[in-house]
PDB file of N, CA and C in Angstrom:
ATOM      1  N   UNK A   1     -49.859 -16.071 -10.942  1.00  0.00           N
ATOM      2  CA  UNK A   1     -49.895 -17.224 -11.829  1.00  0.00           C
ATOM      3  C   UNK A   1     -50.525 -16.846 -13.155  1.00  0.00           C
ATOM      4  N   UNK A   2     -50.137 -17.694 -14.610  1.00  0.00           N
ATOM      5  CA  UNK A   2     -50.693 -17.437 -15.313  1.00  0.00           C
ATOM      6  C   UNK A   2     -52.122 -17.750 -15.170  1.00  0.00           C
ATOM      7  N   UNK A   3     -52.982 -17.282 -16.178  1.00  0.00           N
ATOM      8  CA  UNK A   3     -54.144 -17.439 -16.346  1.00  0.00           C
ATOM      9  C   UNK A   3     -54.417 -18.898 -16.906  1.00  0.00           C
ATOM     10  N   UNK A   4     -53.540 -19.066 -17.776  1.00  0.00           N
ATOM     11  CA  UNK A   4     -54.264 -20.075 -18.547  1.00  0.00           C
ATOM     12  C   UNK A   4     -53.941 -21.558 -17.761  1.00  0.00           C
ATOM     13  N   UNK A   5     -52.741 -21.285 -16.470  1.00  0.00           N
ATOM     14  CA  UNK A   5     -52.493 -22.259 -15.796  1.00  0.00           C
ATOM     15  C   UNK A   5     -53.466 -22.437 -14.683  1.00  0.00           C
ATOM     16  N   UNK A   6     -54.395 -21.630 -14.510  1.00  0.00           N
ATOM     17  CA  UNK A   6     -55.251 -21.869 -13.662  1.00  0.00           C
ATOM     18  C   UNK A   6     -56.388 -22.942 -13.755  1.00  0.00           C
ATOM     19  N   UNK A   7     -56.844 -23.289 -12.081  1.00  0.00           N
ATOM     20  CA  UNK A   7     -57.579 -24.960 -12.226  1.00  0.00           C
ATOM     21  C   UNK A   7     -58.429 -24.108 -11.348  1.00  0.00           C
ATOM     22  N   UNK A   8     -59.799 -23.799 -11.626  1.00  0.00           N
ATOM     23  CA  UNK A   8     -60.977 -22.855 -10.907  1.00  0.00           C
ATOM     24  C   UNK A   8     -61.359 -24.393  -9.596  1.00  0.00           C
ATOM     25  N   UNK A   9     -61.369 -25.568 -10.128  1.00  0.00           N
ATOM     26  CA  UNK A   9     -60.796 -27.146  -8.818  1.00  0.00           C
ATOM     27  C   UNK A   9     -60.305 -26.735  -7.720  1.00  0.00           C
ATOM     28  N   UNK A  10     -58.761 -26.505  -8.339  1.00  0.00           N
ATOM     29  CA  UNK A  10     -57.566 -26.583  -7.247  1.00  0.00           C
ATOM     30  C   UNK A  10     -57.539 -25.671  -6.489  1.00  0.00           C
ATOM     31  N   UNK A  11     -57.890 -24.128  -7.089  1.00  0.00           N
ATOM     32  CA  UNK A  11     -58.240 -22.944  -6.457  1.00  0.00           C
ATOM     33  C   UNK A  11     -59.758 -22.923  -4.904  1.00  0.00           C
ATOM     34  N   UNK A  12     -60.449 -23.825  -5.151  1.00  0.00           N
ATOM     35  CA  UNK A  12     -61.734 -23.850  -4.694  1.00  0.00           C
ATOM     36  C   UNK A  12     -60.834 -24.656  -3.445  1.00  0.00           C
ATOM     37  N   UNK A  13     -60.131 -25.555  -3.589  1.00  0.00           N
ATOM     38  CA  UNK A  13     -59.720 -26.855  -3.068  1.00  0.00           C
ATOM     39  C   UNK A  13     -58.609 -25.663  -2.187  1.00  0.00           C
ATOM     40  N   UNK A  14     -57.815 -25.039  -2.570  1.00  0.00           N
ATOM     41  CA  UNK A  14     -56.952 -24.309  -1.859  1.00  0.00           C
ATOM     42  C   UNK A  14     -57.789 -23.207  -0.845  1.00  0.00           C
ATOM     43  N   UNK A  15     -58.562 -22.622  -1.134  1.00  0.00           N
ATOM     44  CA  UNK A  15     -59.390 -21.851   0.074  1.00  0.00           C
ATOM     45  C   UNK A  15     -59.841 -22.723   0.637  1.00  0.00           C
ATOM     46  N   UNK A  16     -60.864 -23.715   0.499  1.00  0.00           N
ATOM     47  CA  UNK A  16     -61.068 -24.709   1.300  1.00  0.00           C
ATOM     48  C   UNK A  16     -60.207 -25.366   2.659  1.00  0.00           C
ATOM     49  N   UNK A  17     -59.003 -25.441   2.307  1.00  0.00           N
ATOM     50  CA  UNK A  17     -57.934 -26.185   2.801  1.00  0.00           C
ATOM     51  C   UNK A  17     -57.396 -24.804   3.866  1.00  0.00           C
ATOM     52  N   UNK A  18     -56.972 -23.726   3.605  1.00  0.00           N
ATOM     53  CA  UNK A  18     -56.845 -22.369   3.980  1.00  0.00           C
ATOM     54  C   UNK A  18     -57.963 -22.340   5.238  1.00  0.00           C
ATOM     55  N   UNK A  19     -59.197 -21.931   4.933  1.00  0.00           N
ATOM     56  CA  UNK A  19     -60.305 -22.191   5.822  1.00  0.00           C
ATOM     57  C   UNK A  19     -60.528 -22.728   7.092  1.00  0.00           C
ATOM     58  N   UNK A  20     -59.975 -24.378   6.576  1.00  0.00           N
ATOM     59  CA  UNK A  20     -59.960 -25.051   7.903  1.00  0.00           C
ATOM     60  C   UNK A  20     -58.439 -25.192   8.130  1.00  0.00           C
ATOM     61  N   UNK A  21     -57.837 -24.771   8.071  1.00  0.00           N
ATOM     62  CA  UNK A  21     -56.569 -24.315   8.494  1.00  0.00           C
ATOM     63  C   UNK A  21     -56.556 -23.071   9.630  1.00  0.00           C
ATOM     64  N   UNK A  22     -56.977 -22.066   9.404  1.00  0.00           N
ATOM     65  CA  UNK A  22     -57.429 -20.825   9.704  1.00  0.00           C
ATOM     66  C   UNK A  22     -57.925 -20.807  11.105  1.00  0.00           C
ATOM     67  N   UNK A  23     -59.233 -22.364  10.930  1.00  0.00           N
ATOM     68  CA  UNK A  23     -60.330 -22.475  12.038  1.00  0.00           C
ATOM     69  C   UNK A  23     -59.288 -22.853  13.257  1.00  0.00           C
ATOM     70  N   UNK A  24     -57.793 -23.321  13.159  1.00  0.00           N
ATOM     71  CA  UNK A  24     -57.114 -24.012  14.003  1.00  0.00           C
ATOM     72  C   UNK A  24     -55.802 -23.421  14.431  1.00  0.00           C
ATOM     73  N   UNK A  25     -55.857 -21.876  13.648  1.00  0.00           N
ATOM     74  CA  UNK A  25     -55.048 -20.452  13.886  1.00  0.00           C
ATOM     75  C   UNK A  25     -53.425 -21.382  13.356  1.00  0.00           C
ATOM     76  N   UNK A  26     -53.917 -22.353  11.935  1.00  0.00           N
ATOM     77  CA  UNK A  26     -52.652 -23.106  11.051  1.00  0.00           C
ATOM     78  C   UNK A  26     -52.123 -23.978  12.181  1.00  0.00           C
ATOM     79  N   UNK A  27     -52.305 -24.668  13.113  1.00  0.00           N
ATOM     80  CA  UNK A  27     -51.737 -25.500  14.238  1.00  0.00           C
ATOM     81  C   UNK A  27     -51.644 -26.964  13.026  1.00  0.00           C
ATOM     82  N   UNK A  28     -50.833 -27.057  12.634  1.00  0.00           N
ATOM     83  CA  UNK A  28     -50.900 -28.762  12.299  1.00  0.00           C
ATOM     84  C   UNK A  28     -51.633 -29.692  13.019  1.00  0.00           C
ATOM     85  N   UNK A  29     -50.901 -29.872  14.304  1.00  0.00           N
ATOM     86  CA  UNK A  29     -51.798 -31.003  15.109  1.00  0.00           C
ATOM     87  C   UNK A  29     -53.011 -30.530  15.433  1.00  0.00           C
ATOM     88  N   UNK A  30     -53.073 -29.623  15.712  1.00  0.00           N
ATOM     89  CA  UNK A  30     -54.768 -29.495  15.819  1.00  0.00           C
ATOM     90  C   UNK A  30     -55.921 -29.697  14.356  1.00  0.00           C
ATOM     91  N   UNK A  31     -54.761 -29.206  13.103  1.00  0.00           N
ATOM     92  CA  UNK A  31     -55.953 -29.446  11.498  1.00  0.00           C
ATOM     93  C   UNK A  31     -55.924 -31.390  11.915  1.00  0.00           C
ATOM     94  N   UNK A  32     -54.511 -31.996  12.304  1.00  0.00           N
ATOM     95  CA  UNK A  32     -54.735 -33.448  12.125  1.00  0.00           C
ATOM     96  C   UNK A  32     -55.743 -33.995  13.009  1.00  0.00           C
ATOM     97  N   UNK A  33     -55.784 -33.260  14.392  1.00  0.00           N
ATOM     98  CA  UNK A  33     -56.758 -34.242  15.484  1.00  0.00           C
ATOM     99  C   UNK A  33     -57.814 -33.648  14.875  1.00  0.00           C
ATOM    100  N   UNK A  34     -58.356 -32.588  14.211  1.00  0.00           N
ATOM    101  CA  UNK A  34     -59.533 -32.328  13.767  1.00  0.00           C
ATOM    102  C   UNK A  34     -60.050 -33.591  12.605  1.00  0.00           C
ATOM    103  N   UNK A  35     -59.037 -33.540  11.630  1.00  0.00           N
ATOM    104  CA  UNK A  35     -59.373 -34.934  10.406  1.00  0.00           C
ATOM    105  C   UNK A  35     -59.366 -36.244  10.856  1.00  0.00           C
ATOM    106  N   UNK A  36     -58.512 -36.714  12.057  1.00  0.00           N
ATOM    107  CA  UNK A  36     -59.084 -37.935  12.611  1.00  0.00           C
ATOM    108  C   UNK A  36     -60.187 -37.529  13.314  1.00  0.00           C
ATOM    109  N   UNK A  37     -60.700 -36.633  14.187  1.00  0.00           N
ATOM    110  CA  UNK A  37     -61.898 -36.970  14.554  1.00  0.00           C
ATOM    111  C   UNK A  37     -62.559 -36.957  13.577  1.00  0.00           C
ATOM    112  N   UNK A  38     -62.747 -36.642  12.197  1.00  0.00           N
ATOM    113  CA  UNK A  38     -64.134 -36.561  11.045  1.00  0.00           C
ATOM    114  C   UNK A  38     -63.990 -37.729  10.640  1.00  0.00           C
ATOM    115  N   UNK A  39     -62.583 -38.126  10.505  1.00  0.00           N
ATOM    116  CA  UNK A  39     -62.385 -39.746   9.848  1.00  0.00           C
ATOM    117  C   UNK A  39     -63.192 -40.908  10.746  1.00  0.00           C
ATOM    118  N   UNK A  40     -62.913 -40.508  12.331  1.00  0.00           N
ATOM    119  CA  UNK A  40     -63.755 -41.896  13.172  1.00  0.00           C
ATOM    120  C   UNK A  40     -65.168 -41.131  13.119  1.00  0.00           C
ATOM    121  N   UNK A  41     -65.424 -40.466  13.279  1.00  0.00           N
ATOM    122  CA  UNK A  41     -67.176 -39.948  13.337  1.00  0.00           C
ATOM    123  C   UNK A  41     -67.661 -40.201  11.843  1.00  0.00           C
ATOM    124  N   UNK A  42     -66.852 -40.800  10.477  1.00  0.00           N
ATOM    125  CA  UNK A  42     -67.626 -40.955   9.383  1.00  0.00           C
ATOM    126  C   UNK A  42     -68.198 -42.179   9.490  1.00  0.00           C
ATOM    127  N   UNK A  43     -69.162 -42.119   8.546  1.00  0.00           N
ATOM    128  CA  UNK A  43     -69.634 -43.583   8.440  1.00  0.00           C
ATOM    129  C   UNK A  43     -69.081 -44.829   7.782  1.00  0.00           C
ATOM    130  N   UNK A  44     -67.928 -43.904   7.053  1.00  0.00           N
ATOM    131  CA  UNK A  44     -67.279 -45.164   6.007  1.00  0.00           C
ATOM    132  C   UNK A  44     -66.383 -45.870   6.490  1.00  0.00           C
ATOM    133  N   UNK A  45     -65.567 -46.343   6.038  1.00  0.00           N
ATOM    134  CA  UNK A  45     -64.516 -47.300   6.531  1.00  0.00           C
ATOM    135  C   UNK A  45     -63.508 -47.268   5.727  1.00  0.00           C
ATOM    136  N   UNK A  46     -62.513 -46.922   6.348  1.00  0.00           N
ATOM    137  CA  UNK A  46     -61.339 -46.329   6.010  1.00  0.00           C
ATOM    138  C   UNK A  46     -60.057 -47.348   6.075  1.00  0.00           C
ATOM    139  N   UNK A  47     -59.189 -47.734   5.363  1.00  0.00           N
ATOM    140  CA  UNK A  47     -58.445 -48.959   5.189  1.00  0.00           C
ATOM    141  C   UNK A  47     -56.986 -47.617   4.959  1.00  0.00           C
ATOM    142  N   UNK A  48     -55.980 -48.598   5.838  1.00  0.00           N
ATOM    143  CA  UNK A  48     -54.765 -48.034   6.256  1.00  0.00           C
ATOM    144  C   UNK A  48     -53.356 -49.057   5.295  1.00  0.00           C
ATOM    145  N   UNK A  49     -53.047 -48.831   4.045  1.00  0.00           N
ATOM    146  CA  UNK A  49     -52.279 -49.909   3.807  1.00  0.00           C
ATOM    147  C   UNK A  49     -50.717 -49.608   4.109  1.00  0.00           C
ATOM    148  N   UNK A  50     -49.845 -50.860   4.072  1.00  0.00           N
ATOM    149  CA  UNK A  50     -48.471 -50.716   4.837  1.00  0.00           C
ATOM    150  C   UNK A  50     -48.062 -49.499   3.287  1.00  0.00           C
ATOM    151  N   UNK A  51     -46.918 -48.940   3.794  1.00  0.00           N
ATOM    152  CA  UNK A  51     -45.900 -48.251   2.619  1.00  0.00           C
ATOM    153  C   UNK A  51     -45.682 -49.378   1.426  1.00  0.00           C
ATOM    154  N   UNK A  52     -45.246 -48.817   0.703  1.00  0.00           N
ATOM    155  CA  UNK A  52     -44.754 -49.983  -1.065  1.00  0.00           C
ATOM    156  C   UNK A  52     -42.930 -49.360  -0.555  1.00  0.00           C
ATOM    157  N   UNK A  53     -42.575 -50.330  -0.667  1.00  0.00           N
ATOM    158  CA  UNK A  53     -40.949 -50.003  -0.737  1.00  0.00           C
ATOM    159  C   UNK A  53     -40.532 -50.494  -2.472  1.00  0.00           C
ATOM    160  N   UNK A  54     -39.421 -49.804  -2.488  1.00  0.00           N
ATOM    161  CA  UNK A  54     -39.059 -49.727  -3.937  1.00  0.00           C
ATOM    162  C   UNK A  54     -38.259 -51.300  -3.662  1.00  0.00           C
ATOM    163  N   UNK A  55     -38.059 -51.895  -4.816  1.00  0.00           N
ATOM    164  CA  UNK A  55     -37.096 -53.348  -4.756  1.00  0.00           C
ATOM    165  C   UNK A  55     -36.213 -53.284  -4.976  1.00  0.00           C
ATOM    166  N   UNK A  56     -35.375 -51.919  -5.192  1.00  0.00           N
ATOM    167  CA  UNK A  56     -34.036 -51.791  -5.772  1.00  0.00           C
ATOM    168  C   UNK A  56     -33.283 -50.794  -5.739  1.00  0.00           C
ATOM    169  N   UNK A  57     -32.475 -50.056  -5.845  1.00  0.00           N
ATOM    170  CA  UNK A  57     -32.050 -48.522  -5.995  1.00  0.00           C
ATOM    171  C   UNK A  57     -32.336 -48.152  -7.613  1.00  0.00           C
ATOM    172  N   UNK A  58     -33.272 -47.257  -7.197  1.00  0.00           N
ATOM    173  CA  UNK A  58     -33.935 -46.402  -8.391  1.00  0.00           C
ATOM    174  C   UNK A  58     -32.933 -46.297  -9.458  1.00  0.00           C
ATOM    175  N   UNK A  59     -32.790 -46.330 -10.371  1.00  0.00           N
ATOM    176  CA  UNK A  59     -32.296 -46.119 -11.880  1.00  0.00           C
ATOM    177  C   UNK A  59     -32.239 -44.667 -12.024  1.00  0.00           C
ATOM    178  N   UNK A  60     -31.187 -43.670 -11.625  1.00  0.00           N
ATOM    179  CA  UNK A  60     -31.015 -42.619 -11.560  1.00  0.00           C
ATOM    180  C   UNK A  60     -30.119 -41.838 -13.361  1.00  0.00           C
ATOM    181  N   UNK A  61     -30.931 -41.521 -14.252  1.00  0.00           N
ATOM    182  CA  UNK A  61     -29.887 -41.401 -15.425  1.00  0.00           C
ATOM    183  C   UNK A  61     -28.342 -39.895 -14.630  1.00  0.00           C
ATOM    184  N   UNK A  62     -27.461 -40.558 -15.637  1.00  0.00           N
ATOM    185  CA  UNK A  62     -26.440 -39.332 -15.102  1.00  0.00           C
ATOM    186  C   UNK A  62     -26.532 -38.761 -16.156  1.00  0.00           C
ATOM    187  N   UNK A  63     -26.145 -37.241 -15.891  1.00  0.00           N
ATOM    188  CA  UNK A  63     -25.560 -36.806 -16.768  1.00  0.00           C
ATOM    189  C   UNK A  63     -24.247 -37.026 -17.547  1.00  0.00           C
ATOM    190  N   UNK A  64     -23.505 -37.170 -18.841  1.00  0.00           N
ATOM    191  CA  UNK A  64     -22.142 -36.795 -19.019  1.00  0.00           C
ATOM    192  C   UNK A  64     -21.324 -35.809 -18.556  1.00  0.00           C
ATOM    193  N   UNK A  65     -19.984 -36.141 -17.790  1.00  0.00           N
ATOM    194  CA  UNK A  65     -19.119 -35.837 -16.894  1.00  0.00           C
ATOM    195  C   UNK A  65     -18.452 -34.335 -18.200  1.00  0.00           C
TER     196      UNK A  65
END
């Protein structure tokens, strides 16, 4: 990647994520049952809202044929 496109954030945030990925030898369901268990063992309270559905078929521009 370029340099100047770099986010020293996103980079920190990507090993991070790698890490505990790693701890679960990359198993999806196991990184997810790991984040729900941290989610019910937190103290906060966590709100689940329904999906937003779109009201219409998206406005797609065309190109000229």
């Amino acid at each position: 990647r370029n340099d100047a496109m770099r986010d020293p954030i996103v980079e920190e945030l990507h090993a991070v994520r790698r890490e505990h990925a790693a701890k679960f030898n990359f198993d999806v369901k196991a990184i997810a049952a790991d984040l729900a268990r941290r989610r019910d063992d937190s103290r906060f309270t966590y709100v689940e809202l329904p999906p937003k559905r779109a009201e219409g078929p998206a406005a797609v521009p065309r190109l000229p044929a």
